[in-house]
N, C-alpha and C. Protein backbone atom coordinates (compact mmCIF):
# COMPACT_ATOMS: atom_id res chain seq x y z
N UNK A 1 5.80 -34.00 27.88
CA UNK A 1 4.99 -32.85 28.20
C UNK A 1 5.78 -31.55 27.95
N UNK A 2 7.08 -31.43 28.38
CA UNK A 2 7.77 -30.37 27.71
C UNK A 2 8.17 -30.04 26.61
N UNK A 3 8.09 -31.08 25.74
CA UNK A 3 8.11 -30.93 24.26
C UNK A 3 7.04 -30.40 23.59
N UNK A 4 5.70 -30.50 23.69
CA UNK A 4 4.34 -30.29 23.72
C UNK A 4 4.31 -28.85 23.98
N UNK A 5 4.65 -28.12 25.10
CA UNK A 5 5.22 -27.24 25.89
C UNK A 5 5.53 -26.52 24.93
N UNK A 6 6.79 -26.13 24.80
CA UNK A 6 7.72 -25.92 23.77
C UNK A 6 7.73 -25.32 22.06
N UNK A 7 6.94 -27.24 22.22
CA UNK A 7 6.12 -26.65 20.11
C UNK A 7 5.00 -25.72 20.40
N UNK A 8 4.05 -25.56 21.61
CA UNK A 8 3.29 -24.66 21.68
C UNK A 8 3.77 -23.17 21.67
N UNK A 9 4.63 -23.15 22.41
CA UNK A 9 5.16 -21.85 22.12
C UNK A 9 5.58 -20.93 20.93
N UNK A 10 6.27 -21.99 20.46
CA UNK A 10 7.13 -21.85 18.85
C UNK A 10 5.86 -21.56 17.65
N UNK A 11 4.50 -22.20 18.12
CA UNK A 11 3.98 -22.26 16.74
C UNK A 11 2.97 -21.09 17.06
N UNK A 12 2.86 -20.17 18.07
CA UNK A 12 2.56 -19.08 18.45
C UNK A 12 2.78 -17.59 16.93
N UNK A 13 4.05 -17.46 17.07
CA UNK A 13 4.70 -16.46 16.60
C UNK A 13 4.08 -16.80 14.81
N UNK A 14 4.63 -18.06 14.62
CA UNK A 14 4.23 -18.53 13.24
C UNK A 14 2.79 -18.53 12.39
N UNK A 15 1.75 -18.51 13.49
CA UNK A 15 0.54 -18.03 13.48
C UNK A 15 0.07 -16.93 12.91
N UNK A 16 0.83 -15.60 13.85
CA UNK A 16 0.88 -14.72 13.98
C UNK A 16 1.92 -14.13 12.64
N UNK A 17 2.60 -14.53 12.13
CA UNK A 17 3.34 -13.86 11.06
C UNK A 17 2.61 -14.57 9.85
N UNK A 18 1.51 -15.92 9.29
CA UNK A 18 1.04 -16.16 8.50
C UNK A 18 -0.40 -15.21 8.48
N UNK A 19 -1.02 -14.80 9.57
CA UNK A 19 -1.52 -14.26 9.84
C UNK A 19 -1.51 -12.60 8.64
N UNK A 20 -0.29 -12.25 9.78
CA UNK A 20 0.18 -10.96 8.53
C UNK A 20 0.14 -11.18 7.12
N UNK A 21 0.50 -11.55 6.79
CA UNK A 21 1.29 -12.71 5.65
C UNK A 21 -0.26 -12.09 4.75
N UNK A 22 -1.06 -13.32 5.46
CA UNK A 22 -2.48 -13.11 4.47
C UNK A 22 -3.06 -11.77 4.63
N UNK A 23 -2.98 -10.31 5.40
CA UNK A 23 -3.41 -9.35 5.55
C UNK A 23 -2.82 -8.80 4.41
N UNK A 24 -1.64 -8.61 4.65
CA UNK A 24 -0.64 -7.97 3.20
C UNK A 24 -1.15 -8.15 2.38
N UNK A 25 -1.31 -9.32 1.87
CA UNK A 25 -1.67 -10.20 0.34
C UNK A 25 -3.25 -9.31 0.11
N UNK A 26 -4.00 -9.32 1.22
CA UNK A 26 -5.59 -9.02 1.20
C UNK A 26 -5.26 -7.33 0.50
N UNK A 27 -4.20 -6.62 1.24
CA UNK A 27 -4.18 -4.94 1.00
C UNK A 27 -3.72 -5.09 -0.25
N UNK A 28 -2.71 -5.80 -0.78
CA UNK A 28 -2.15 -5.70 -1.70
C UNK A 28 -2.99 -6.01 -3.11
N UNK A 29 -4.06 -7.20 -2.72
CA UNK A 29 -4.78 -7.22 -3.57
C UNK A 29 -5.77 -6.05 -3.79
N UNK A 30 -6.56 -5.64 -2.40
CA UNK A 30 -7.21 -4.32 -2.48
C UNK A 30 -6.62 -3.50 -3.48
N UNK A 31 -5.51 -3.01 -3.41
CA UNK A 31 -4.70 -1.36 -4.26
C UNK A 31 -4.45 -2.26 -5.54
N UNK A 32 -4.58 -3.72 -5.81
CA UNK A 32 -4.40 -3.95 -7.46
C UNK A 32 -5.77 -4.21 -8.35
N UNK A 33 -6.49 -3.76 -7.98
CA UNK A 33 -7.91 -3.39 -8.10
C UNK A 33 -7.61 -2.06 -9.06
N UNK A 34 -9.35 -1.73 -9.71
CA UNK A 34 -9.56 -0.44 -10.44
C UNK A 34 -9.12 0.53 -9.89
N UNK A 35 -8.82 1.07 -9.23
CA UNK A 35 -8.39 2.01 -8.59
C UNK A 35 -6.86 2.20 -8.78
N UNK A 36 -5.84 1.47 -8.63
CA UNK A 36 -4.82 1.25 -9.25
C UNK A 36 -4.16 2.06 -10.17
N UNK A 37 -5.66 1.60 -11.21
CA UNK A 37 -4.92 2.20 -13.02
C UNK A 37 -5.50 4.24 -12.03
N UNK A 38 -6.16 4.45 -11.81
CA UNK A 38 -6.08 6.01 -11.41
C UNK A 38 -5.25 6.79 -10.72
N UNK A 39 -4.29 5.72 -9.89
CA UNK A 39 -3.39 6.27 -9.10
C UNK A 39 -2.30 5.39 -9.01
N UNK A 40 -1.77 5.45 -10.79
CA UNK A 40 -0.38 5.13 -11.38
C UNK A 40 0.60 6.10 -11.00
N UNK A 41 1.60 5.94 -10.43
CA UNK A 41 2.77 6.76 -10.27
C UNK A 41 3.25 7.06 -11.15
N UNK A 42 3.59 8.43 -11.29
CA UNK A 42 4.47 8.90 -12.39
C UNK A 42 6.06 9.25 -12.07
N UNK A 43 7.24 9.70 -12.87
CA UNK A 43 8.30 9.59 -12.69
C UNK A 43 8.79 10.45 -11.61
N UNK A 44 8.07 11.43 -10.90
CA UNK A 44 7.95 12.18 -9.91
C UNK A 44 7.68 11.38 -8.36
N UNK A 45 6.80 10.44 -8.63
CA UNK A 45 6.74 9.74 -7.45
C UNK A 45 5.44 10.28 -7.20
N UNK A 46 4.73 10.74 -7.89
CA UNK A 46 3.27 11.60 -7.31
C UNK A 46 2.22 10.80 -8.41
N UNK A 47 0.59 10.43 -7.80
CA UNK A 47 -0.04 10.27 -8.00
C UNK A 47 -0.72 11.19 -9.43
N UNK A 48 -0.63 10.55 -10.96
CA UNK A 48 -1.64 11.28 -11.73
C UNK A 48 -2.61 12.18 -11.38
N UNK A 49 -3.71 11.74 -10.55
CA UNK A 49 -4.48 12.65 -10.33
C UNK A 49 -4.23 13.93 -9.53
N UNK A 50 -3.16 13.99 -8.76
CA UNK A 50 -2.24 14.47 -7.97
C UNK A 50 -2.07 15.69 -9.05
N UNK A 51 -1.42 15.27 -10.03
CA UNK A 51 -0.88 15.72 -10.97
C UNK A 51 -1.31 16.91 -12.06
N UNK A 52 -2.59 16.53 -12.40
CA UNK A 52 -3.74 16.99 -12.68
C UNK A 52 -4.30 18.03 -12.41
N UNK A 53 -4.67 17.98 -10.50
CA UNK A 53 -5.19 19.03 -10.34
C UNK A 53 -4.40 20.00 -10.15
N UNK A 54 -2.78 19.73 -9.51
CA UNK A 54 -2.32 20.85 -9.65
C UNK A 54 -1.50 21.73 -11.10
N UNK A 55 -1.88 20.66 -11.92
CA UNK A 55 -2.15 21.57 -13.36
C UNK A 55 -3.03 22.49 -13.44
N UNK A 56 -4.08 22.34 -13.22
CA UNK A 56 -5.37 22.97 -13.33
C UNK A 56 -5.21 23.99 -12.12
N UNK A 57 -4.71 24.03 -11.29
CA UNK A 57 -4.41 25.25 -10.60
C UNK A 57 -3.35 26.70 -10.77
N UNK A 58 -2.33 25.38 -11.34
CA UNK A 58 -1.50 26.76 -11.74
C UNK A 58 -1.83 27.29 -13.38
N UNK A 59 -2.63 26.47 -14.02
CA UNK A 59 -3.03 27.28 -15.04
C UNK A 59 -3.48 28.12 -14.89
N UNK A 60 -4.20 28.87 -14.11
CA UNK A 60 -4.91 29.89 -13.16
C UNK A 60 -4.10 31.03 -12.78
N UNK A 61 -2.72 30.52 -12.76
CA UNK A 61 -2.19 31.20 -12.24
C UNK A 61 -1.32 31.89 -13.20
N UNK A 62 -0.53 33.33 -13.37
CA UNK A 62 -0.09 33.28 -13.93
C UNK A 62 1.58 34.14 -13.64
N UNK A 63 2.48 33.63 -13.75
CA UNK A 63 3.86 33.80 -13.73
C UNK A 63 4.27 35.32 -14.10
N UNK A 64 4.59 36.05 -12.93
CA UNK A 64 5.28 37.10 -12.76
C UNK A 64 6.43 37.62 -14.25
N UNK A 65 6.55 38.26 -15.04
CA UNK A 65 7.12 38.62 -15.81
C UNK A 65 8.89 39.40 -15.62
């Protein structure tokens, strides 16, 4: 009965971290989806589209002489 005991306890945690396990995998699959290719990182570490608009803003703008 204390062995029983015991493995109950132990297989608690293991549950609980396969658990995670498959959540990760679920997000991870989510963000490798279409969406993905739109919000490729560039060598900056910033999101393309990121990228983009603040092109389009400072084109607007224009640099003090």
């Amino acid at each position: 009965m204390l062995r029983t005991g015991f493995h109950a306890k132990l297989s608690k945690p293991c549950r609980a971290a396969s658990r995670t396990a498959r959540q990760k995998n679920l997000v991870l699959a989510m963000m490798a989806g279409p969406a993905a290719h739109r919000v490729r990182e560039t060598v900056a570490g910033l999101p393309r589209c990121v990228i983009a608009g603040a092109k389009e803003q400072v084109s607007e703008f224009k640099r003090p002489s």
